[in-house]
N, C-alpha and C. Protein backbone atom coordinates (compact mmCIF):
# COMPACT_ATOMS: atom_id res chain seq x y z
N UNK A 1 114.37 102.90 92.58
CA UNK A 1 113.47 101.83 92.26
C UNK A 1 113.05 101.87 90.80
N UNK A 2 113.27 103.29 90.22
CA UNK A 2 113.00 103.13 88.75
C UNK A 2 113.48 102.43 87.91
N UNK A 3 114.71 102.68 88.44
CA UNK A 3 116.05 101.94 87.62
C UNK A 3 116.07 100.47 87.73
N UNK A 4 115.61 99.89 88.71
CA UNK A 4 115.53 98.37 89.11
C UNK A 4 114.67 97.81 88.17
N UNK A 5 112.94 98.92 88.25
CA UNK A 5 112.14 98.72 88.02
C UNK A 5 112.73 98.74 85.78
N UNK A 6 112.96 99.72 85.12
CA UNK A 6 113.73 99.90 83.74
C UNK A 6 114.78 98.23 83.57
N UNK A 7 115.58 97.78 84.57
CA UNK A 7 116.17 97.02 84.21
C UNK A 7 115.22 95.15 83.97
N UNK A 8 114.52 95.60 84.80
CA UNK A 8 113.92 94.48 84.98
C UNK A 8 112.92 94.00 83.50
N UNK A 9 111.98 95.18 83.35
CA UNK A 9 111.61 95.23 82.03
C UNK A 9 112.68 95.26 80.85
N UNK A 10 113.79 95.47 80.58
CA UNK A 10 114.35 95.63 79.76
C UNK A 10 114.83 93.97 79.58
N UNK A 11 115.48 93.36 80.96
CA UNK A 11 115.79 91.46 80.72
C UNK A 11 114.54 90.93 80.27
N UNK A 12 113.23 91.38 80.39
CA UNK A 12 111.93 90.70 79.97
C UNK A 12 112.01 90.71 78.61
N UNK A 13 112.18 91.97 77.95
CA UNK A 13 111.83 92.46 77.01
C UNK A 13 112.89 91.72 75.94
N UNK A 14 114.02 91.17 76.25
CA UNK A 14 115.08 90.20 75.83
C UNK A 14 115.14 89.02 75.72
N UNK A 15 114.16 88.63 76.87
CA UNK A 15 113.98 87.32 77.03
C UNK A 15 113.92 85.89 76.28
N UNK A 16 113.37 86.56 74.72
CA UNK A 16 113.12 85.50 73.75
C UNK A 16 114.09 85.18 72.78
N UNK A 17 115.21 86.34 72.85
CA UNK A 17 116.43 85.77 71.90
C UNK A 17 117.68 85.48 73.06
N UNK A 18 118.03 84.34 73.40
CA UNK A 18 118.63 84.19 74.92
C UNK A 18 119.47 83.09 73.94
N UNK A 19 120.90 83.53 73.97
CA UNK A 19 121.90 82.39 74.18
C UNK A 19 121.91 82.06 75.57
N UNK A 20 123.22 80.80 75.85
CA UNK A 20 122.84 80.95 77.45
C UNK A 20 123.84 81.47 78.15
N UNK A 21 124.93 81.78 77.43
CA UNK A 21 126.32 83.22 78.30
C UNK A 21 124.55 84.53 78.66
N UNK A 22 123.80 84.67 77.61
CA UNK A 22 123.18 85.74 78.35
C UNK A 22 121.80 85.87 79.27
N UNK A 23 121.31 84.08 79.20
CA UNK A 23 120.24 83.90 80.19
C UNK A 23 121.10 83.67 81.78
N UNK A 24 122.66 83.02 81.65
CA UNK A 24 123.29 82.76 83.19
C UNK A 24 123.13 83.95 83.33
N UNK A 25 123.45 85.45 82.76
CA UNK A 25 124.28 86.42 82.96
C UNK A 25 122.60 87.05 83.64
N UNK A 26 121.57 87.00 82.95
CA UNK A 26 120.38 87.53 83.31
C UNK A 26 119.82 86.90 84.92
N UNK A 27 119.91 85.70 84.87
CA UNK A 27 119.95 85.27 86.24
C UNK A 27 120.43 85.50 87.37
N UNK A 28 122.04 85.59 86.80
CA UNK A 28 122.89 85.92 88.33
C UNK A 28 122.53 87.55 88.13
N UNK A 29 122.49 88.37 87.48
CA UNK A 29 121.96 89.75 87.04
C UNK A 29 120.69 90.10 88.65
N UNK A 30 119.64 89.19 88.11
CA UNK A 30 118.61 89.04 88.87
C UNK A 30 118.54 89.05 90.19
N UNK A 31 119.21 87.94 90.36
CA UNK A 31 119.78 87.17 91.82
C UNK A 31 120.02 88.27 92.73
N UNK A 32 121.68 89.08 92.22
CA UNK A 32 121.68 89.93 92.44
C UNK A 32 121.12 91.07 93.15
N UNK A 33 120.28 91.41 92.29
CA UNK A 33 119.21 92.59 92.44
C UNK A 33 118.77 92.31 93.80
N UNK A 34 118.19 90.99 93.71
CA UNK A 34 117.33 90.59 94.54
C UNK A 34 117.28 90.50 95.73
N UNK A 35 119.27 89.96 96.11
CA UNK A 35 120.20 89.84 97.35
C UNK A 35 119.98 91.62 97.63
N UNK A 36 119.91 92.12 96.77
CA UNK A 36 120.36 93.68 97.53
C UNK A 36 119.21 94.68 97.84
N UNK A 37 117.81 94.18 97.30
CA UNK A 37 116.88 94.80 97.78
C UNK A 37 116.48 94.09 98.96
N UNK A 38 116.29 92.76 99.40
CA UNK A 38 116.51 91.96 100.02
C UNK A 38 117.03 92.83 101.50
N UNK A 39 118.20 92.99 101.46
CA UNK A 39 119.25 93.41 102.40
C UNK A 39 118.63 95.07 103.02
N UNK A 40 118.08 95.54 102.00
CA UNK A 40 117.32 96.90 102.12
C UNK A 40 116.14 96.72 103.12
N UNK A 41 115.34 95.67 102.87
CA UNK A 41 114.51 95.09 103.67
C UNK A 41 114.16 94.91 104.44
N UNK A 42 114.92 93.85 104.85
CA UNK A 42 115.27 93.07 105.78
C UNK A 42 116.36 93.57 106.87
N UNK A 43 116.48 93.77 108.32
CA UNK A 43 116.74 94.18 109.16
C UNK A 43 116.78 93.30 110.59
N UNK A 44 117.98 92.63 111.11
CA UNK A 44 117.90 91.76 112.37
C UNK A 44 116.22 90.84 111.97
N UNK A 45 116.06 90.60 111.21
CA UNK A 45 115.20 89.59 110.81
C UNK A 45 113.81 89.80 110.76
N UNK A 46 113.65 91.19 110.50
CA UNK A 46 112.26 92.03 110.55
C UNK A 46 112.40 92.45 109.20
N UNK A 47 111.13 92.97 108.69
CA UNK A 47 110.99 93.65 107.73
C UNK A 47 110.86 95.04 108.15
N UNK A 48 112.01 95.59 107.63
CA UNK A 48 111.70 97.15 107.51
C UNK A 48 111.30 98.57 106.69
N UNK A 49 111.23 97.77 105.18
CA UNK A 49 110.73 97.65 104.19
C UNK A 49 110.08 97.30 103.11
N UNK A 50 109.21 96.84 103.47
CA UNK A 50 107.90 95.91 102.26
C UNK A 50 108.58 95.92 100.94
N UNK A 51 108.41 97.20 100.88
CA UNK A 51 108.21 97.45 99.01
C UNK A 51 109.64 96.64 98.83
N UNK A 52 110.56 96.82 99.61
CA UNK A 52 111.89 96.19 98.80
C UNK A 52 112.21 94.92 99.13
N UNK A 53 111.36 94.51 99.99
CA UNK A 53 111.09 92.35 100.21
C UNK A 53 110.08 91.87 99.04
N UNK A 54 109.21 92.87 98.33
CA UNK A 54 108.54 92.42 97.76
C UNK A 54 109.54 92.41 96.32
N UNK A 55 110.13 93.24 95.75
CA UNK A 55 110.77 93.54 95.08
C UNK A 55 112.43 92.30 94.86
N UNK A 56 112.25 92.17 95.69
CA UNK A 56 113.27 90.79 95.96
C UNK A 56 113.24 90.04 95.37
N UNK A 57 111.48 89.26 95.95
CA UNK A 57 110.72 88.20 95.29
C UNK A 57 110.63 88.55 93.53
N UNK A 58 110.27 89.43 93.23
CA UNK A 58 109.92 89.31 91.73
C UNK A 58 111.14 89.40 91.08
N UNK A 59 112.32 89.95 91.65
CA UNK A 59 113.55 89.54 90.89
C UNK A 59 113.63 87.95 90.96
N UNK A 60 113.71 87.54 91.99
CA UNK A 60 113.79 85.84 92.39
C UNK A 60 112.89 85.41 91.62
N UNK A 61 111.67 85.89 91.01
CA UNK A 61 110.86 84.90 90.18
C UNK A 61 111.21 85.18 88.79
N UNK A 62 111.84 86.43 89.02
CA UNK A 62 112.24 86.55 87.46
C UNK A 62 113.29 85.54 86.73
N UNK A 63 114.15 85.76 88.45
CA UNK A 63 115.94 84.89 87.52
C UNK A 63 115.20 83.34 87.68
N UNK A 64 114.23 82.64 88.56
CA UNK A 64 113.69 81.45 88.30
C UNK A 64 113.19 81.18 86.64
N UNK A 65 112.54 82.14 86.30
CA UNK A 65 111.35 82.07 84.87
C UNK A 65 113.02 81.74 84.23
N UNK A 66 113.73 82.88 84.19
CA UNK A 66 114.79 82.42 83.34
C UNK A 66 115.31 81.17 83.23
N UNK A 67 116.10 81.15 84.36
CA UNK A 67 116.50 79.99 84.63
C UNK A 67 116.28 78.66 83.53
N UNK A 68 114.95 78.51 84.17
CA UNK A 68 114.03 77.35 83.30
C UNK A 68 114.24 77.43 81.79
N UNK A 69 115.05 78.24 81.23
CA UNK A 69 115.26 78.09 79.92
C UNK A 69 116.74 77.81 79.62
N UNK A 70 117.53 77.31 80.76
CA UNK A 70 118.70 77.33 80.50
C UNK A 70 119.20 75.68 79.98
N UNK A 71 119.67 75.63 78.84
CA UNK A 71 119.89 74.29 78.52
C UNK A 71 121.12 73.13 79.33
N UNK A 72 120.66 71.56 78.07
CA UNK A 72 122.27 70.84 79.17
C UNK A 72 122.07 70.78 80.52
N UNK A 73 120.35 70.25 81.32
CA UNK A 73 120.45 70.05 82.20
C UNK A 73 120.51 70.78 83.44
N UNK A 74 121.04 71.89 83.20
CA UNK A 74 121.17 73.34 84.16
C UNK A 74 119.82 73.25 84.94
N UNK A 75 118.51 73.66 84.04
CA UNK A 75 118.13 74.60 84.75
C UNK A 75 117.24 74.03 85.78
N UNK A 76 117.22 72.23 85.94
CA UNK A 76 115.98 72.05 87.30
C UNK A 76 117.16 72.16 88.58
N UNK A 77 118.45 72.01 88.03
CA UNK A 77 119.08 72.65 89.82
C UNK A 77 119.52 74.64 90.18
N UNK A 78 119.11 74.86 89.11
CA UNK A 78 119.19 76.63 88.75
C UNK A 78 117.74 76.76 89.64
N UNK A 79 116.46 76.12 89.33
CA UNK A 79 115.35 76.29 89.88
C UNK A 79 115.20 75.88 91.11
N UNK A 80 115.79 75.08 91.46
CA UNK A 80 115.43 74.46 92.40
C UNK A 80 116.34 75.56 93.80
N UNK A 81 117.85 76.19 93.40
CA UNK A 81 118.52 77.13 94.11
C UNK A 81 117.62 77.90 94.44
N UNK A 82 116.51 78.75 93.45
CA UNK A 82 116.05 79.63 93.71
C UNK A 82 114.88 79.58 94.28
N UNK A 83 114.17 78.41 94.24
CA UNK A 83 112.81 77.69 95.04
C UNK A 83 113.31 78.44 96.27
N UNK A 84 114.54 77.47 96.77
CA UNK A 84 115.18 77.86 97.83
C UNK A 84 115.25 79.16 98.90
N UNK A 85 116.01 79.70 97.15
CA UNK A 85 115.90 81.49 97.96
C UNK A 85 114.83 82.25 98.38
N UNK A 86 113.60 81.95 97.46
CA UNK A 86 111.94 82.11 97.75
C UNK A 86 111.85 81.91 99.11
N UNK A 87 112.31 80.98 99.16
CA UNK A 87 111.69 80.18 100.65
C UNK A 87 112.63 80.67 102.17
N UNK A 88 113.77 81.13 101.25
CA UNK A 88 114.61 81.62 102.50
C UNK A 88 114.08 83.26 102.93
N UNK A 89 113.80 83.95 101.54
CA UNK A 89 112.95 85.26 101.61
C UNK A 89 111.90 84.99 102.46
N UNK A 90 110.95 83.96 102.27
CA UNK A 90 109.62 84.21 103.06
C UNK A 90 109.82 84.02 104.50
N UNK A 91 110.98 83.18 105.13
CA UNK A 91 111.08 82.94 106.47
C UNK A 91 112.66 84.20 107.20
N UNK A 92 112.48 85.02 106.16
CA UNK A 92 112.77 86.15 106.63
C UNK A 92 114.43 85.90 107.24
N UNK A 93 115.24 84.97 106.35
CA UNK A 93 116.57 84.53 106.48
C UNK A 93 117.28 85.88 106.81
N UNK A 94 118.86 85.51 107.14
CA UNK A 94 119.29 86.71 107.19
C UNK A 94 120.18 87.14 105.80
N UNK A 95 120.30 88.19 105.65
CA UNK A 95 120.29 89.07 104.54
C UNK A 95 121.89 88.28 103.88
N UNK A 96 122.66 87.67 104.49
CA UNK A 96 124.06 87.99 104.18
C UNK A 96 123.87 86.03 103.65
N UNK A 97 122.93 85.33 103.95
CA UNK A 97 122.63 84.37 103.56
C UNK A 97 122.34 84.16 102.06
N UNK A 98 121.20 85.18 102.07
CA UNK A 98 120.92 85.26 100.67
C UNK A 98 121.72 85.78 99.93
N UNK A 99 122.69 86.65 100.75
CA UNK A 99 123.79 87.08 99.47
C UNK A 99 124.75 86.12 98.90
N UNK A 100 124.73 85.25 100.01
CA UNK A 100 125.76 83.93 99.93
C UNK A 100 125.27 82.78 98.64
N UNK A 101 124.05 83.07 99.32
CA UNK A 101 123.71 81.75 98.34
C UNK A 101 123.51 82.08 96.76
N UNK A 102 122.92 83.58 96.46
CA UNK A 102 123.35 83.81 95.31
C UNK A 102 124.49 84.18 94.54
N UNK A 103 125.44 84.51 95.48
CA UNK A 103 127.17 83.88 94.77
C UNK A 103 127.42 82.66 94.37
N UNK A 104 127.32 81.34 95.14
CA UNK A 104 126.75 80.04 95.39
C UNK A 104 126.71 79.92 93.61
N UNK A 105 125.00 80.24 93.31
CA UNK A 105 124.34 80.18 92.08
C UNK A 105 124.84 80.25 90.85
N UNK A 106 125.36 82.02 91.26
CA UNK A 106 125.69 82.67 89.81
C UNK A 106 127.37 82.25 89.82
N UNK A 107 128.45 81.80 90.62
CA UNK A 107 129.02 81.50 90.41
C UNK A 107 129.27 80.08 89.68
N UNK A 108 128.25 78.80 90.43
CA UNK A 108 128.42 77.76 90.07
C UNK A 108 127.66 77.65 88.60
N UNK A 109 126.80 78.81 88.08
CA UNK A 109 126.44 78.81 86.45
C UNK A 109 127.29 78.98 85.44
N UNK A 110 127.83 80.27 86.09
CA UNK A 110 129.09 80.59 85.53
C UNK A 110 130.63 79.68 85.00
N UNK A 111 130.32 79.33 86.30
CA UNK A 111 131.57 78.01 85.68
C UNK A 111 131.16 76.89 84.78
N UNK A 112 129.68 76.55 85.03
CA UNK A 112 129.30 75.65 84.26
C UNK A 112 129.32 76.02 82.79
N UNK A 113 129.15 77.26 82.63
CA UNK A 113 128.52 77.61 81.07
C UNK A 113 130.42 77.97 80.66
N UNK A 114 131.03 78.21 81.16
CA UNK A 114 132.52 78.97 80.75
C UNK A 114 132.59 80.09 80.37
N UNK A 115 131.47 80.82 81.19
CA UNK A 115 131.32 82.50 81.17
C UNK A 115 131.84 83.02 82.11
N UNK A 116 132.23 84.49 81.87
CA UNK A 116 132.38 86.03 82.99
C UNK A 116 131.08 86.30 82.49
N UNK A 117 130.21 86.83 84.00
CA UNK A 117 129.31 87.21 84.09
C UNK A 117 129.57 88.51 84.14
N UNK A 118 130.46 89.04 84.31
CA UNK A 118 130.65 90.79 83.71
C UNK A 118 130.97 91.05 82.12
N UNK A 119 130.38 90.66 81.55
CA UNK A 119 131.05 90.88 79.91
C UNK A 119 130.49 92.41 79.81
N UNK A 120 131.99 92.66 79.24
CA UNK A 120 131.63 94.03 78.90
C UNK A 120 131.55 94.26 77.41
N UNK A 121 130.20 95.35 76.75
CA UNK A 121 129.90 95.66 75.87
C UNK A 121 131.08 95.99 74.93
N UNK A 122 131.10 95.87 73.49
CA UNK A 122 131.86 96.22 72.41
C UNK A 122 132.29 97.26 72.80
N UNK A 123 131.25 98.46 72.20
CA UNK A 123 131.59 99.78 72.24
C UNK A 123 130.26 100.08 73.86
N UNK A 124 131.16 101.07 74.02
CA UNK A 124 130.25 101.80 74.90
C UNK A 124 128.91 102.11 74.57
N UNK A 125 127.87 101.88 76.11
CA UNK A 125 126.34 102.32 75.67
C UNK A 125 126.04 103.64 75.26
N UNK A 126 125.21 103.85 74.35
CA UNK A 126 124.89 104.97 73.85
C UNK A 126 123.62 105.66 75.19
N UNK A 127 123.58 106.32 75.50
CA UNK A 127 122.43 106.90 76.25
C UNK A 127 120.95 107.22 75.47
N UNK A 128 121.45 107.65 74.42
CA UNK A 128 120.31 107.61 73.32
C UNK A 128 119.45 106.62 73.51
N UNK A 129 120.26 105.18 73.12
CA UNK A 129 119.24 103.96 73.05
C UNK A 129 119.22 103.27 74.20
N UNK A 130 119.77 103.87 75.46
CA UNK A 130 118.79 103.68 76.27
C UNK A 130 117.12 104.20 76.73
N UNK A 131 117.41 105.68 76.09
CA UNK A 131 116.08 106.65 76.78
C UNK A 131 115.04 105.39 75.60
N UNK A 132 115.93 105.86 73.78
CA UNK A 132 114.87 104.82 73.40
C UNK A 132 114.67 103.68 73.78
N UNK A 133 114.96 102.71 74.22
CA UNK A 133 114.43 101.38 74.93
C UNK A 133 113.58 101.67 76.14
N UNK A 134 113.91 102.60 76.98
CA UNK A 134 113.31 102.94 78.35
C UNK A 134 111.60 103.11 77.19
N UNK A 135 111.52 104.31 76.63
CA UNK A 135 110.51 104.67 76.03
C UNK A 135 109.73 103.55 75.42
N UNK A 136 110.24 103.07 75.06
CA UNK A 136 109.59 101.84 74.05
C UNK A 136 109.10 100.65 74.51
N UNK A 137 110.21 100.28 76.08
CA UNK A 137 109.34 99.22 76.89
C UNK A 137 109.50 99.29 77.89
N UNK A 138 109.69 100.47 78.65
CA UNK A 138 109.33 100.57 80.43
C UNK A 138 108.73 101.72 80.41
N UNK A 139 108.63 102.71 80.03
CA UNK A 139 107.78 103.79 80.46
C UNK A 139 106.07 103.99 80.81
N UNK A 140 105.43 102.52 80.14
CA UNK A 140 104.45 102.73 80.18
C UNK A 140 103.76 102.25 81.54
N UNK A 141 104.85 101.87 82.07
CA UNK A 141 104.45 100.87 83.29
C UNK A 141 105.52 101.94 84.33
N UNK A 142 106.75 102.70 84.29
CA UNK A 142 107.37 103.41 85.47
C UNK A 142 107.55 104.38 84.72
């Protein structure tokens, strides 16, 4: 959960210099997350885990906030998917739904924008500047 919790702050912490190959990529990123804590959760249509239904939701509000900055029209049906998923979270959908529908999403962004949502980095991450980024804007909070 740290790590969820580090990544999540780290797309925040990015948030304000956003082409949009890297706000889709932060979204379906999100989505993601969200489908799979979600799934942790959620159980034959019970909650069997709070912390990770709740944790769902704030990815889902995260890739929404994004969303809304995505240009060219995108983002009131980007928002409106994820209204959706909110709403499929709160009535306790089943897990493989929400995974569906955020393929659905991040696929149909993806094609729109003429991105791979896996872009891989130049050079390899340094670990260094991760601890420094962790340090600098998630530690104070995980």
């Amino acid at each position: 959960m740290i790590l969820i919790g580090a990544l999540l702050c780290l797309a925040a912490a990015a948030a304000d210099s956003t082409s949009p190959g890297q706000a889709v990529r932060r979204v379906a990123a999100t989505a993601q997350l969200a489908a799979q804590e979600y799934r942790i959760g959620v159980v034959d249509g019970q909650v069997v885990a709070q912390a990770e239904v709740d944790e769902a939701r704030l990815f889902l509000e995260e890739a929404k906030r994004t969303a809304g900055t995505l240009p060219g029209g995108a983002a009131p049906p980007a928002v409106a998917a994820l209204d959706t998923l909110l709403q499929l979270v709160a009535g306790l959908a089943p897990p493989d739904t929400i995974a569906s529908r955020v393929r659905v999403l991040s696929s149909g962004l993806a094609a729109r924008f003429r991105i791979t949502l896996d872009e891989l980095p130049r050079q390899p991450p340094r670990l260094a500047r991760g601890a420094e980024l962790y340090q600098s804007s998630c530690s104070s909070c995980h």
